[in-house]
C-alpha atoms as a PDB file:
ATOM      1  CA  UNK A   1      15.409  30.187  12.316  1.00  0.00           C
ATOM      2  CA  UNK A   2      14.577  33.751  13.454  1.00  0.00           C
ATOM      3  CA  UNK A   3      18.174  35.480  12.922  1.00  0.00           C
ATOM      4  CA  UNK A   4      17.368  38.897  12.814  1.00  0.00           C
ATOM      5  CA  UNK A   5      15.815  38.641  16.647  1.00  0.00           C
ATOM      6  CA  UNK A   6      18.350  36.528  17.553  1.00  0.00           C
ATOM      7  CA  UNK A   7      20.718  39.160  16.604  1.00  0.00           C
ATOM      8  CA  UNK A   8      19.174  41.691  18.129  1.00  0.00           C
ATOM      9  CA  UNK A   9      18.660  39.945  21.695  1.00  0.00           C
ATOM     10  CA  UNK A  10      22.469  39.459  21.520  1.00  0.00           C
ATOM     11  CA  UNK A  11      22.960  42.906  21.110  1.00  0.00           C
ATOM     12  CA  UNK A  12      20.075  43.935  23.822  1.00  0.00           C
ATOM     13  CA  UNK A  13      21.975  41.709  25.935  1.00  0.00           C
ATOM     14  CA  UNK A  14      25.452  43.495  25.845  1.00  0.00           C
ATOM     15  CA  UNK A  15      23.675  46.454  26.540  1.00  0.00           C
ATOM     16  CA  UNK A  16      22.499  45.422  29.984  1.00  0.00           C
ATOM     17  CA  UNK A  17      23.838  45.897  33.346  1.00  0.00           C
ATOM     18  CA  UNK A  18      25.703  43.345  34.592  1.00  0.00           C
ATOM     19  CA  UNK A  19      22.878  43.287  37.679  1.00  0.00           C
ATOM     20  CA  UNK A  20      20.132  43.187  35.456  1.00  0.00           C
ATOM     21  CA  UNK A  21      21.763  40.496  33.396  1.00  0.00           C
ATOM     22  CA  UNK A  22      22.062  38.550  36.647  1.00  0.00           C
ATOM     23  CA  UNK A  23      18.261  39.582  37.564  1.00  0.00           C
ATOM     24  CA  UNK A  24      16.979  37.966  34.250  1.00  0.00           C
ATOM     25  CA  UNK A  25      19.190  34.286  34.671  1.00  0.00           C
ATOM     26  CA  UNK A  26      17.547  34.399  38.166  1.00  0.00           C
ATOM     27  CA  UNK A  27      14.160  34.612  37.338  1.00  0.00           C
ATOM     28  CA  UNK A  28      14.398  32.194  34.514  1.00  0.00           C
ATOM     29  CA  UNK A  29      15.824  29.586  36.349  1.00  0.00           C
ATOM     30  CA  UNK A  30      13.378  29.878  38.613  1.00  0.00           C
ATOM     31  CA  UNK A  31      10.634  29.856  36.776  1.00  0.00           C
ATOM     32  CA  UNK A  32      11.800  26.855  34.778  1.00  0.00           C
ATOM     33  CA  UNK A  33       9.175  25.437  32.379  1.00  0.00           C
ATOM     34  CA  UNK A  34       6.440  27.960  33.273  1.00  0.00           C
ATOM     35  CA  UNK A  35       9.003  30.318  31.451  1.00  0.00           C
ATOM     36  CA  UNK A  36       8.493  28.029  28.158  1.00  0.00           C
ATOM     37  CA  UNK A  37       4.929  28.488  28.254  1.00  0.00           C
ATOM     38  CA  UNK A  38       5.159  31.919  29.158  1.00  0.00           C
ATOM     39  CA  UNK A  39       7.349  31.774  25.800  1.00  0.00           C
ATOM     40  CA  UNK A  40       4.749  29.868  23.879  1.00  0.00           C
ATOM     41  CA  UNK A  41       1.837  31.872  25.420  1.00  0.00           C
ATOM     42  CA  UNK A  42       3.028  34.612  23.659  1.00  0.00           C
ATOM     43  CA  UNK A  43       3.420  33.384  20.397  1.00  0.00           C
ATOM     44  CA  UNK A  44       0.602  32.328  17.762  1.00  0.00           C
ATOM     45  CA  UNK A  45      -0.880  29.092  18.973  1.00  0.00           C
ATOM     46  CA  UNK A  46      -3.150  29.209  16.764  1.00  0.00           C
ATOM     47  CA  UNK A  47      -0.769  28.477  14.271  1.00  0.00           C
ATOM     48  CA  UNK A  48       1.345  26.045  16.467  1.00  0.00           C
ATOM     49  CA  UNK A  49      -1.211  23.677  17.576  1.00  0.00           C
ATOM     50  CA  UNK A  50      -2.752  22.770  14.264  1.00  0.00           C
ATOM     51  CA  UNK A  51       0.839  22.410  13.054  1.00  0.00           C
ATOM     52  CA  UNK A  52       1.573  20.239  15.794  1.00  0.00           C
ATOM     53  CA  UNK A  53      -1.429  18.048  15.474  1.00  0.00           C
ATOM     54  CA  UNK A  54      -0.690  18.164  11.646  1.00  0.00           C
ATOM     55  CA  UNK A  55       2.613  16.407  12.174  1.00  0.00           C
ATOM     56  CA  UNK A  56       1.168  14.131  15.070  1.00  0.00           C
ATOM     57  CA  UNK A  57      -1.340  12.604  12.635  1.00  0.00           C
ATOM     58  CA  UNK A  58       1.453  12.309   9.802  1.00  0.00           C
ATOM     59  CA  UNK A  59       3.546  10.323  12.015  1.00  0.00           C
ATOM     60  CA  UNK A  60       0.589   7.983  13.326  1.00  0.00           C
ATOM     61  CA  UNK A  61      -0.430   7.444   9.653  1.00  0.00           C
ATOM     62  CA  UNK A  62       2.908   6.616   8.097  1.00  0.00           C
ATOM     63  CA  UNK A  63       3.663   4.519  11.228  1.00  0.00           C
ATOM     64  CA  UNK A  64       0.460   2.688  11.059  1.00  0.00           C
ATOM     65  CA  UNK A  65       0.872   1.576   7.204  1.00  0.00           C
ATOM     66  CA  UNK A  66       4.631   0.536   8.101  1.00  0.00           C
ATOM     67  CA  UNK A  67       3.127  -1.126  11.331  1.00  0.00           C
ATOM     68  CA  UNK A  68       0.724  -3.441   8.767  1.00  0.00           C
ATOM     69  CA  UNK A  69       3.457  -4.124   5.852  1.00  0.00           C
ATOM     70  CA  UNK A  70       5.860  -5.090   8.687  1.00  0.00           C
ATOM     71  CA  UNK A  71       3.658  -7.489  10.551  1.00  0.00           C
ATOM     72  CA  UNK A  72       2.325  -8.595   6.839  1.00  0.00           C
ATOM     73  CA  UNK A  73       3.335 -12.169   6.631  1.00  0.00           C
ATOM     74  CA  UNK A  74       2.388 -15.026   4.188  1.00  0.00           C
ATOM     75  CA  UNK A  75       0.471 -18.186   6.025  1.00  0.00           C
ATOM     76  CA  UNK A  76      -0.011 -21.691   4.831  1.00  0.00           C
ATOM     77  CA  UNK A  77      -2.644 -23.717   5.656  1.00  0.00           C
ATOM     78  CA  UNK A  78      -4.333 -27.340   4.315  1.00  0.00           C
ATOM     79  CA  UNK A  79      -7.587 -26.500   2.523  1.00  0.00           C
ATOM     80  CA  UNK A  80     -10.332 -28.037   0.590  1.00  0.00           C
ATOM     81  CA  UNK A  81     -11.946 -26.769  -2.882  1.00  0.00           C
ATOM     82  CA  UNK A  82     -15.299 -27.228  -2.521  1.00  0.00           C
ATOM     83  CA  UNK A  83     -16.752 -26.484  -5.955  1.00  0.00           C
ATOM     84  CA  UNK A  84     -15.556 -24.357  -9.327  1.00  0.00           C
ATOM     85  CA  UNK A  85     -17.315 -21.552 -11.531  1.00  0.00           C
ATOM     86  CA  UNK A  86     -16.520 -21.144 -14.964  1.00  0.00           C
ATOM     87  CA  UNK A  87     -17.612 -18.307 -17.091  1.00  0.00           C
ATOM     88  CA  UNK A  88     -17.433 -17.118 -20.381  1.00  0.00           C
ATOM     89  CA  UNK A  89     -16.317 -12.987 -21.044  1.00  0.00           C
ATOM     90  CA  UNK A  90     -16.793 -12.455 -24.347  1.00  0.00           C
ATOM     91  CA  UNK A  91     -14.466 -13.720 -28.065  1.00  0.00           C
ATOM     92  CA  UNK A  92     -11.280 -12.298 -29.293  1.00  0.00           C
ATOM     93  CA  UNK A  93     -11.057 -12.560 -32.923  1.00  0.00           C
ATOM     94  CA  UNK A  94      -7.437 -12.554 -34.227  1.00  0.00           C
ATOM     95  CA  UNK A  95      -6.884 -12.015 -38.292  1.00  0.00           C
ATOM     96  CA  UNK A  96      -3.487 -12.474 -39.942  1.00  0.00           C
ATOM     97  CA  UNK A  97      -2.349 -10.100 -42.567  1.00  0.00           C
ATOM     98  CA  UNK A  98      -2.926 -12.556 -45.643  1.00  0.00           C
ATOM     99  CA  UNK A  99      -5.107 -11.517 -48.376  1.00  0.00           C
ATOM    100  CA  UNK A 100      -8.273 -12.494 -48.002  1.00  0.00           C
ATOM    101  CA  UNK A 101      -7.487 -12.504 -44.080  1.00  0.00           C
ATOM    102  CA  UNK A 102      -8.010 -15.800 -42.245  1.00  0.00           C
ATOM    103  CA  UNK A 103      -9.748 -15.148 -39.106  1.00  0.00           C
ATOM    104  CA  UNK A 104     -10.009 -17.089 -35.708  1.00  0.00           C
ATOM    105  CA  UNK A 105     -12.533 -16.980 -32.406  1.00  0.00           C
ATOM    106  CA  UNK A 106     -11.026 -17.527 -29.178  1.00  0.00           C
ATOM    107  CA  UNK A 107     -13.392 -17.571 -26.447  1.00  0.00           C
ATOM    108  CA  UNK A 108     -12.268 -16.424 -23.209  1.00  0.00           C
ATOM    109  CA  UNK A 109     -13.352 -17.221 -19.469  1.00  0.00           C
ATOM    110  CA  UNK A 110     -12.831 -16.361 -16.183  1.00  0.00           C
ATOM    111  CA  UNK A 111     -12.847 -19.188 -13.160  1.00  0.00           C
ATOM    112  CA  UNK A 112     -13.532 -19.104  -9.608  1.00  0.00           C
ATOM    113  CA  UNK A 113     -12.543 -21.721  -7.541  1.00  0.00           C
ATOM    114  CA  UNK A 114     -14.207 -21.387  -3.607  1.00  0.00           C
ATOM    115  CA  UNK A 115     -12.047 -22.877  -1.101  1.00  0.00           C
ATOM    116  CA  UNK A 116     -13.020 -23.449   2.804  1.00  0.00           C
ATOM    117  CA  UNK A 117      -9.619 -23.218   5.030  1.00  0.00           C
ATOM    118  CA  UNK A 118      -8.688 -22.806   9.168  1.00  0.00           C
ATOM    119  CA  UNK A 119      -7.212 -19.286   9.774  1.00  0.00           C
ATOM    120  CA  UNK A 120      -4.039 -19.268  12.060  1.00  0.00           C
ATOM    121  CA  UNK A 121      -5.844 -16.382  13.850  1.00  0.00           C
ATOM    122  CA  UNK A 122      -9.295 -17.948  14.073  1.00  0.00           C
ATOM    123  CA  UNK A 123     -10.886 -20.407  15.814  1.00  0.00           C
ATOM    124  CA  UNK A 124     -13.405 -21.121  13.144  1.00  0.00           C
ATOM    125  CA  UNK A 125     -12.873 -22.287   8.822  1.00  0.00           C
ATOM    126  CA  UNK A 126     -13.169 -19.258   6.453  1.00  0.00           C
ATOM    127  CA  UNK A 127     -14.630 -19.251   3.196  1.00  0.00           C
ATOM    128  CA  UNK A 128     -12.275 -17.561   0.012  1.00  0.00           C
ATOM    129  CA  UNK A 129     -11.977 -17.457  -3.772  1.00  0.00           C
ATOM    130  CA  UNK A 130      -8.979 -18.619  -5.708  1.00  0.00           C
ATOM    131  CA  UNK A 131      -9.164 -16.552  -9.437  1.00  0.00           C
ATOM    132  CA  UNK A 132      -8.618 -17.404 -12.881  1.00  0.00           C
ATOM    133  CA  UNK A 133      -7.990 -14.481 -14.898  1.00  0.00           C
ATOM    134  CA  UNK A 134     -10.369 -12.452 -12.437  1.00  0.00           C
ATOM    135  CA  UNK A 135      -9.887  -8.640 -14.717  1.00  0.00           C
ATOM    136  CA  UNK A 136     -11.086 -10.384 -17.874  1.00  0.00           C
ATOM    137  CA  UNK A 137     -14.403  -9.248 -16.482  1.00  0.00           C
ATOM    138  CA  UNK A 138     -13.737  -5.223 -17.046  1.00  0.00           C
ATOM    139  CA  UNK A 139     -11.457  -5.854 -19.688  1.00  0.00           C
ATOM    140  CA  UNK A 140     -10.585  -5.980 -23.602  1.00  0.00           C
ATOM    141  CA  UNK A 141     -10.699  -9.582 -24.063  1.00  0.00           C
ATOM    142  CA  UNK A 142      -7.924  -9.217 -26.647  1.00  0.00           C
ATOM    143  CA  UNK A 143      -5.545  -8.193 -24.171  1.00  0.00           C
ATOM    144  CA  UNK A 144      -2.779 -10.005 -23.461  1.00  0.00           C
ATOM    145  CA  UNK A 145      -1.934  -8.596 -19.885  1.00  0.00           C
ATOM    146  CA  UNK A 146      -3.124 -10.321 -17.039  1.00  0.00           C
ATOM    147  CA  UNK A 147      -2.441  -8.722 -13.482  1.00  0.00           C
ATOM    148  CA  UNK A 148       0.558 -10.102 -11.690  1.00  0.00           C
ATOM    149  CA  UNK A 149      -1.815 -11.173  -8.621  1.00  0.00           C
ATOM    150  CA  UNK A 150      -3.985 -13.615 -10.493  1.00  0.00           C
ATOM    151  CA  UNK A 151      -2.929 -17.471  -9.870  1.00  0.00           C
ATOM    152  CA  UNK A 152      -3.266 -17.900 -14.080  1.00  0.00           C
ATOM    153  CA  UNK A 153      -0.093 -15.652 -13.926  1.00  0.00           C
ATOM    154  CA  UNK A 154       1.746 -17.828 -10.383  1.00  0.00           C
ATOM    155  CA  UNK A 155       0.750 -20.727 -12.562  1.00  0.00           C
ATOM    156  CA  UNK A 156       2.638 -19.756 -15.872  1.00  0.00           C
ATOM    157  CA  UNK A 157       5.565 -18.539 -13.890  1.00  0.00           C
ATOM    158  CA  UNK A 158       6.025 -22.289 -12.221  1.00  0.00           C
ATOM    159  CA  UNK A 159       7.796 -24.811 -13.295  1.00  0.00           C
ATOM    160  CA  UNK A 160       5.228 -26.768 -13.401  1.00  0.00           C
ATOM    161  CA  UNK A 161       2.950 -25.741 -15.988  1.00  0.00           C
ATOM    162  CA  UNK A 162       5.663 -23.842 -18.152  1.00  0.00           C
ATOM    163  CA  UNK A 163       5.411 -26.214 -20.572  1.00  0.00           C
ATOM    164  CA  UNK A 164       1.887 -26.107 -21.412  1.00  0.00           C
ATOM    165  CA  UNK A 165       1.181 -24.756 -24.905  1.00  0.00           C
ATOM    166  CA  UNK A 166      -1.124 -21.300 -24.219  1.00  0.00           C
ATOM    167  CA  UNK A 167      -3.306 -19.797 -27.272  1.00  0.00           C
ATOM    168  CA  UNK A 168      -2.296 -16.768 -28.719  1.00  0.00           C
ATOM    169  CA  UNK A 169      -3.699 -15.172 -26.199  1.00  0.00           C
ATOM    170  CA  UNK A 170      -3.998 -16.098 -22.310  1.00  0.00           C
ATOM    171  CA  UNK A 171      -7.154 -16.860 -20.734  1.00  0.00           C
ATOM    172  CA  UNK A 172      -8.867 -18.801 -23.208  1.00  0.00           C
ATOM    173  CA  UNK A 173     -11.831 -21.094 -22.277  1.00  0.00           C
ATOM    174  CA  UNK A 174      -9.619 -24.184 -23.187  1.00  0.00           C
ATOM    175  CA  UNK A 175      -6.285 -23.174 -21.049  1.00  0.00           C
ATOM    176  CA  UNK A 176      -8.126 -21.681 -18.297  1.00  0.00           C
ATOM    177  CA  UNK A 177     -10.216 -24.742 -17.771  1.00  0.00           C
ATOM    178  CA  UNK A 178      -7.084 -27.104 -18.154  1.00  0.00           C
ATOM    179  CA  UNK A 179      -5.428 -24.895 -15.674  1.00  0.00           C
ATOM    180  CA  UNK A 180      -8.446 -25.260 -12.752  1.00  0.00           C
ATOM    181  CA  UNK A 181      -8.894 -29.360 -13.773  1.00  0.00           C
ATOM    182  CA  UNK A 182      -4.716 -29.595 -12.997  1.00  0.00           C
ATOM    183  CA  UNK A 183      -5.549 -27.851  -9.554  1.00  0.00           C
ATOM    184  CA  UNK A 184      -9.237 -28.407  -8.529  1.00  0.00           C
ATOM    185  CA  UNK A 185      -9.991 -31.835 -10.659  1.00  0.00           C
ATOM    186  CA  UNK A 186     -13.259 -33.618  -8.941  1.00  0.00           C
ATOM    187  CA  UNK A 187     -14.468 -31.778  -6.200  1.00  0.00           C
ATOM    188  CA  UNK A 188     -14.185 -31.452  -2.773  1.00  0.00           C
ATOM    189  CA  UNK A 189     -10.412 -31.784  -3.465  1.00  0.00           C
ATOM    190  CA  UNK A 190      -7.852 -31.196  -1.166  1.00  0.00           C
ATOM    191  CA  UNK A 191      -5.582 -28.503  -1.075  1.00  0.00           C
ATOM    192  CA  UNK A 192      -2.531 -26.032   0.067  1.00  0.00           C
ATOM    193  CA  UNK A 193      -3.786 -22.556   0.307  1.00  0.00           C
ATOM    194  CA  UNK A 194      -1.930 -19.090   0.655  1.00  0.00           C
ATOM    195  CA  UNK A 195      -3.038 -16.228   1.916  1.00  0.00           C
ATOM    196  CA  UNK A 196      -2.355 -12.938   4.080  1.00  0.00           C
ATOM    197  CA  UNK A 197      -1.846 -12.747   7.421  1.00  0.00           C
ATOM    198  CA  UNK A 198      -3.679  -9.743   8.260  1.00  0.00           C
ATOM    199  CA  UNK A 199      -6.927 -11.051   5.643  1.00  0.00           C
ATOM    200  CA  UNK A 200      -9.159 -12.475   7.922  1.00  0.00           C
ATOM    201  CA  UNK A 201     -11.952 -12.495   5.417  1.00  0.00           C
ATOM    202  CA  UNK A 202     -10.348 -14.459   2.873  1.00  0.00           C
ATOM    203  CA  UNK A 203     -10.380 -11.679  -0.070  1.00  0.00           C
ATOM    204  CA  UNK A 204      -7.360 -13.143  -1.672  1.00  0.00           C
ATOM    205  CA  UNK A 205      -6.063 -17.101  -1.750  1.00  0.00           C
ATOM    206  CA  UNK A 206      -3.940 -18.497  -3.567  1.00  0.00           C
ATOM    207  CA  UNK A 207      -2.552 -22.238  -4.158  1.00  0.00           C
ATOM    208  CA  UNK A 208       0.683 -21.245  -5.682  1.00  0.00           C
ATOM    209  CA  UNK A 209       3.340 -19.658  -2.882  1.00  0.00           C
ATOM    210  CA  UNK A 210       2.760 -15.734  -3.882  1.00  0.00           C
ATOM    211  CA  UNK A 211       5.924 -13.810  -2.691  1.00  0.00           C
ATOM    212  CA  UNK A 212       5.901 -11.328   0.054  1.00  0.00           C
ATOM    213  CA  UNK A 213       5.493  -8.037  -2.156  1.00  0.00           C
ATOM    214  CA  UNK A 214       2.707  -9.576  -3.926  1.00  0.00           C
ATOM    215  CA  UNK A 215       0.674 -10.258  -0.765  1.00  0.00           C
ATOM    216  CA  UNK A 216       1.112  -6.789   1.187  1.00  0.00           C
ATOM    217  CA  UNK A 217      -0.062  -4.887  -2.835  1.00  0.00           C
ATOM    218  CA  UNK A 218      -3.257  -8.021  -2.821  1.00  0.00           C
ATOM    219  CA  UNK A 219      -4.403  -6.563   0.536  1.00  0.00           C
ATOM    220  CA  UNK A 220      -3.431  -2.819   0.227  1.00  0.00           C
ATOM    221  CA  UNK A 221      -5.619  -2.803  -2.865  1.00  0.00           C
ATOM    222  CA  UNK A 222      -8.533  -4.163  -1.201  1.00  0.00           C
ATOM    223  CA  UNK A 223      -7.808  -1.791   2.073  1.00  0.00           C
ATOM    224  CA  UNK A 224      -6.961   1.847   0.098  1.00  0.00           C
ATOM    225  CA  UNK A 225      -7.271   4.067   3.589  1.00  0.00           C
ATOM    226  CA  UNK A 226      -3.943   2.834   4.599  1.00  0.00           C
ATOM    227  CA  UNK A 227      -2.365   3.712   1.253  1.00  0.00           C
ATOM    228  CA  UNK A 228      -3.858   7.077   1.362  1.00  0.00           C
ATOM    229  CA  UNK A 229      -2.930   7.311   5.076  1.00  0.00           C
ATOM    230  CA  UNK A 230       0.574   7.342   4.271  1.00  0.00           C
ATOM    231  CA  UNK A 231      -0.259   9.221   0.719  1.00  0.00           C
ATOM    232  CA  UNK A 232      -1.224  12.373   2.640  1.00  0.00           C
ATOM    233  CA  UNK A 233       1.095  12.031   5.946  1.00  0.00           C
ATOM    234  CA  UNK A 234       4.504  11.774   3.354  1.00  0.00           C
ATOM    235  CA  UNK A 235       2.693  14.741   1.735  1.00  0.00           C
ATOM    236  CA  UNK A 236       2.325  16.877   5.006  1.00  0.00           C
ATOM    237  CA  UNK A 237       5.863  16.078   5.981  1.00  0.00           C
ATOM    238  CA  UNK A 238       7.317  17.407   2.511  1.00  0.00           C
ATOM    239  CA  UNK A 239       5.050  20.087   2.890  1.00  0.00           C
ATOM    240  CA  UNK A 240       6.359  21.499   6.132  1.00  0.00           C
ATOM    241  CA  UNK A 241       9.829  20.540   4.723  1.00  0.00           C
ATOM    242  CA  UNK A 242      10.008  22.764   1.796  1.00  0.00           C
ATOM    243  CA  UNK A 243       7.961  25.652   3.991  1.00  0.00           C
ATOM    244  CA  UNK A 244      10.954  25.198   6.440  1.00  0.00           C
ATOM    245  CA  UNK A 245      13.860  25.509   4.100  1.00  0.00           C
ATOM    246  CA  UNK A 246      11.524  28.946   2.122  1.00  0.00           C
ATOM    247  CA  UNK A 247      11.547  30.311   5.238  1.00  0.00           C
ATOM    248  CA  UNK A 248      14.999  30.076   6.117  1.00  0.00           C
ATOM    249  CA  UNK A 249      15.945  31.275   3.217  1.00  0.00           C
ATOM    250  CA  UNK A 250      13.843  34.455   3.605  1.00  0.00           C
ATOM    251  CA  UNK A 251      15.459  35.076   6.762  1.00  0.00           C
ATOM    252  CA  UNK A 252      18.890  34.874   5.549  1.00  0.00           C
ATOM    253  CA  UNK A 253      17.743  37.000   2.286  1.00  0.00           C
ATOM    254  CA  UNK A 254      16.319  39.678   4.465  1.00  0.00           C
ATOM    255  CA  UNK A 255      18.947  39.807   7.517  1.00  0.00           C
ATOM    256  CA  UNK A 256      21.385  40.532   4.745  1.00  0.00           C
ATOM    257  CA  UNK A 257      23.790  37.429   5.907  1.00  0.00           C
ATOM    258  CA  UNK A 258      23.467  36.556   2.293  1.00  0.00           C
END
């Protein structure tokens, strides 16, 4: 950085004394770090210090969200389902391409099961919700996505229930509710329940082991500052990056060492 005055303080140097030379190591040596603010007194801090505080807050923000998804882990803990909600979204009708077209209604629910559970990091039981296809709320109920961090979707990736026969679509009335009866059956029923480490609120519980990547998105979802913490600090950083490397490059352009 800075070239063209470094070039030219070389070349005011050679043209010093040899005593004044030895004058000017002198005095900086003894004034030591009052010379470096003497230095940065005289240049623009009021460019420097929001720069620096820029870059101070881009490094607490991307450490904090690595901080949290470090220290993210996934607990276990014995639980009881005290009582299931089942309710009904709206029909899909599904016609086949035969002339006249034979139609058929699928009805499709959502399911809430409420567990109560002890916290590792609490002294006292929490209350949460275990979902059954939780989006079909907000969504087309022909669809045939259902988000990855549902425990419909842990279910139909075990073992376990692969070999239930679905409808043509998932989430209807009839598989959801055979799906909650395999789990919940006669209430208060006993349990194993999943959930976050860092949820101390119970937001998201599962009863299906949910892998690591799936618990730190479940809780950055329901906590967005810490995504856009570390949104706007990688931002900054590239920022000051790519202003670094234009600026060096304008130097070298204009010193003509290029």
């Amino acid at each position: 950085m800075h070239i063209p005055r470094a070039v030219r303080l070389y070349l005011a140097t050679r043209s010093r004394s040899p005593e004044e030379s030895a004058r000017e190591t002198r005095r900086s040596n003894r004034y030591g770090c009052l010379g470096c603010l003497e230095f940065l007194g005289g240049q623009k801090l009021h460019v420097w210090c929001p720069l620096a505080l820029l870059i101070i807050f881009s490094m607490l923000g991307i450490g904090l969200f690595e901080s949290i998804r470090l220290s993210t882990h996934v607990l276990q803990s014995p639980c009881t389902i005290l009582r299931t909600e089942l309710a009904d979204v709206g029909t899909c009708m599904l016609c086949d391409s035969s002339v006249p077209a034979t139609c058929e209604v699928h009805p499709i629910a959502t399911a809430r099961l409420t567990v109560t559970f002890k916290h590792l990091h609490l002294d006292e039981n929490i209350t949460g919700s275990v979902w059954y296809c939780k989006n079909r709320v907000s969504e087309d109920p022909c669809t045939g996505h259902v988000g990855f961090l549902d425990q419909f979707s842990l279910d139909v990736r075990s073992s376990r229930y692969r070999s239930l026969v679905g409808g043509p679509i998932p989430c209807t009335t009839a598989e959801v509710l055979h799906h909650v009866q395999l789990k919940a059956g006669n209430q208060p029923t006993q349990a194993t329940c999943y959930y976050s480490s860092q949820d101390l609120k119970g937001e998201d519980v599962w009863l299906s082991v949910p892998s690591a990547g799936l618990v730190d998105h479940a809780w950055f979802q329901s906590h967005l500052e810490y995504p856009v913490l570390v949104g706007l600090g990688g931002l900054v950083m590239l920022t000051l990056l790519l202003g670094l490397l234009a600026v060096e490059g304008a130097e070298l352009y204009f010193s003509g060492l290029v």
